[in-house]
Every structure is written in structure tokens, then in C-alpha cells.
C-alpha atoms as a PDB file:
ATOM      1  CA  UNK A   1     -37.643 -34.386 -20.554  1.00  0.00           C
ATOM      2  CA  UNK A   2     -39.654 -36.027 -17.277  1.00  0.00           C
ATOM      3  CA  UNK A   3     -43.226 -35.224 -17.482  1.00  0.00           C
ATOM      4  CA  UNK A   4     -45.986 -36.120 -14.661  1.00  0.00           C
ATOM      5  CA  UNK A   5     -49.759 -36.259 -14.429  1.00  0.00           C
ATOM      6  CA  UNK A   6     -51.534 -34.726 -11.297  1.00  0.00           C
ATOM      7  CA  UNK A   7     -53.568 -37.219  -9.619  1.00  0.00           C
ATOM      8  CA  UNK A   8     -55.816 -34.190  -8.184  1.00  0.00           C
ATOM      9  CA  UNK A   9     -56.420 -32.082 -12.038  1.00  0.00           C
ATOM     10  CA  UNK A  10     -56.069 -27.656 -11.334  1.00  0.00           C
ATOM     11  CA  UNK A  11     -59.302 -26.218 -11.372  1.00  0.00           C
ATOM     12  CA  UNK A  12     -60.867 -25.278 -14.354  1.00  0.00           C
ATOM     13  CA  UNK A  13     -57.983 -28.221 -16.233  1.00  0.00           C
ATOM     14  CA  UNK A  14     -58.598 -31.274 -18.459  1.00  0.00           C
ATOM     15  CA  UNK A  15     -55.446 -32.613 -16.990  1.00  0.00           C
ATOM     16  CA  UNK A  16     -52.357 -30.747 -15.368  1.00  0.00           C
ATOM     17  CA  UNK A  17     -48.812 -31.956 -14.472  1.00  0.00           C
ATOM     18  CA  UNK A  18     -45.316 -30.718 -14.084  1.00  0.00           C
ATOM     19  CA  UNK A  19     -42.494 -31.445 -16.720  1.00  0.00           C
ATOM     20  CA  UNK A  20     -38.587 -31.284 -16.214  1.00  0.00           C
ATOM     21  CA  UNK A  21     -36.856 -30.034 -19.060  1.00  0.00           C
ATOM     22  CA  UNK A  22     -33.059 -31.104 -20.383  1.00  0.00           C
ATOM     23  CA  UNK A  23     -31.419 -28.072 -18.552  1.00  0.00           C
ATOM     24  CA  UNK A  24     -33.058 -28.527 -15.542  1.00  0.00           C
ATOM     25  CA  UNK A  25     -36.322 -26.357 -14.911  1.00  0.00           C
ATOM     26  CA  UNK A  26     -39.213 -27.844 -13.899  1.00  0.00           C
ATOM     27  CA  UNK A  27     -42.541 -26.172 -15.051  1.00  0.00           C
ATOM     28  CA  UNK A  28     -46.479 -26.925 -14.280  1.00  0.00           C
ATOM     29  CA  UNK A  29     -48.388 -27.590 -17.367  1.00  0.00           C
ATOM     30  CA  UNK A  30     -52.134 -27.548 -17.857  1.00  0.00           C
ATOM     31  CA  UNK A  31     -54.444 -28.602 -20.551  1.00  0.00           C
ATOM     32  CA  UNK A  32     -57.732 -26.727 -20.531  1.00  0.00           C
ATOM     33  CA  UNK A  33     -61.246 -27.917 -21.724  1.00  0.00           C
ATOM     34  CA  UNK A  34     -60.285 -25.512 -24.760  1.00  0.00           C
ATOM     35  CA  UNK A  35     -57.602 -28.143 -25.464  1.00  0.00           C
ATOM     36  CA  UNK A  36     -55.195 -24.999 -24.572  1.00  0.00           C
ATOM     37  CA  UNK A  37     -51.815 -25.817 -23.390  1.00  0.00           C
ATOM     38  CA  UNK A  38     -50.331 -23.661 -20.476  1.00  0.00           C
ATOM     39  CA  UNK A  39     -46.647 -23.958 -19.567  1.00  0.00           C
ATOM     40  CA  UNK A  40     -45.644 -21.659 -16.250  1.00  0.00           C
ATOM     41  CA  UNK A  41     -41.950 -22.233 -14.821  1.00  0.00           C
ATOM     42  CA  UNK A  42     -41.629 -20.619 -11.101  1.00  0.00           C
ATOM     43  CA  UNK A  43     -39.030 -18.183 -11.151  1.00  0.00           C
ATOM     44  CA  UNK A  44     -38.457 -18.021 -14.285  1.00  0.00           C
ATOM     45  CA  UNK A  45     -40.985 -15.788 -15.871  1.00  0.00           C
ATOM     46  CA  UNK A  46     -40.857 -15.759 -20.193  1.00  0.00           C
ATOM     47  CA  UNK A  47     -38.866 -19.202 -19.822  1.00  0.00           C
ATOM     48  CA  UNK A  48     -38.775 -20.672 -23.381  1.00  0.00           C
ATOM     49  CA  UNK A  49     -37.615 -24.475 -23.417  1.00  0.00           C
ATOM     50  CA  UNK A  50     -35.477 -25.624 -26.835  1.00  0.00           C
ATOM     51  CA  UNK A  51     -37.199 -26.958 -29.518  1.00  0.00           C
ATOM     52  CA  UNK A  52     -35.624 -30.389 -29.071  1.00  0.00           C
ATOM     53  CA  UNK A  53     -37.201 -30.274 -25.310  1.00  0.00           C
ATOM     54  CA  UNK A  54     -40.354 -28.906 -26.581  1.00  0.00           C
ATOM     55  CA  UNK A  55     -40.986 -31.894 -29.097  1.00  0.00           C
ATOM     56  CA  UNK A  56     -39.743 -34.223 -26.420  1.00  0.00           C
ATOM     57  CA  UNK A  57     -42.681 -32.610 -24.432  1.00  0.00           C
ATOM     58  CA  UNK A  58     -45.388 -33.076 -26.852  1.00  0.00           C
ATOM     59  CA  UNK A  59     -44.555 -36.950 -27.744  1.00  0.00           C
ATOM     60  CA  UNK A  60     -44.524 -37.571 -23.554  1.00  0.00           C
ATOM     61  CA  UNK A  61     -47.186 -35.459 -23.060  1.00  0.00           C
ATOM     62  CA  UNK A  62     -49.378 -37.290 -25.743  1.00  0.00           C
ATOM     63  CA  UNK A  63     -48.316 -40.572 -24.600  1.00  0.00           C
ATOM     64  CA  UNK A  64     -49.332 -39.733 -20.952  1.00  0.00           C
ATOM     65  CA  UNK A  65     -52.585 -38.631 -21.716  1.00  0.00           C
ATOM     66  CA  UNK A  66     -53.075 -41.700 -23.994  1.00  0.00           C
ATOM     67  CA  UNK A  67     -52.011 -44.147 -21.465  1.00  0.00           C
ATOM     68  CA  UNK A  68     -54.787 -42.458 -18.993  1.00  0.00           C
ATOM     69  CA  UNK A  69     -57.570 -42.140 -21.759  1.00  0.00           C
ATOM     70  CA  UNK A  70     -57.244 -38.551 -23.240  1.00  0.00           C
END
């Protein structure tokens, strides 16, 4: 699991990104001043990553945001 930080944050975002998951699909992710996490992979609409992938996510995720002061 590859996961990137925008250097230009979507509007109404904390912080956005994309991610690339073990089987392949890429997906934009966006935290929003809620703390709400949105996760939308392009043409593939309901797309549910594996729970291995999905903790992956959260421990790169959370160590991205640390390293840039979240």
C-alpha cells in the first residue's frame, strides 16, 4: 500500500492524497475538517480494499500526516 499527500489540499479538505492498494487500484483519499475520511476509486464505484490493505492504509496514512504536522 503506496500512499501520497497532495501538495495543493481539495477544497473544503484537511489534507487529501491518493493511495495504491496491494491489487492494484489507486484511489483519492480526503480527510475533512470533520476528521472524516473519504476513499473514492475511479472506475470502480463500491470498491472495498482488504482489511490487510485497509490497516496498511491507516498506519501510512497516520505516519504521513505525522511527518507533515497533523
Amino acid at each position: 500500500v503506496s500512499v501520497t499527500l497532495d501538495r495543493v489540499v481539495q477544497a473544503g479538505a484537511l489534507a487529501s492524497g491518493t493511495v495504491t492498494f496491494s491489487d492494484g487500484v489507486n484511489a483519492k483519499w480526503m480527510l475533512d475538517q470533520m476528521g472524516r475520511l473519504a476513499l473514492t476509486a475511479a472506475g470502480k464505484p463500491g470498491y472495498r480494499p482488504n482489511q490487510e490493505d485497509i490497516r496498511s492504509f491507516q498506519i501510512e496514512l497516520q505516519r504521513k500526516l505525522g511527518a507533515h504536522g497533523y
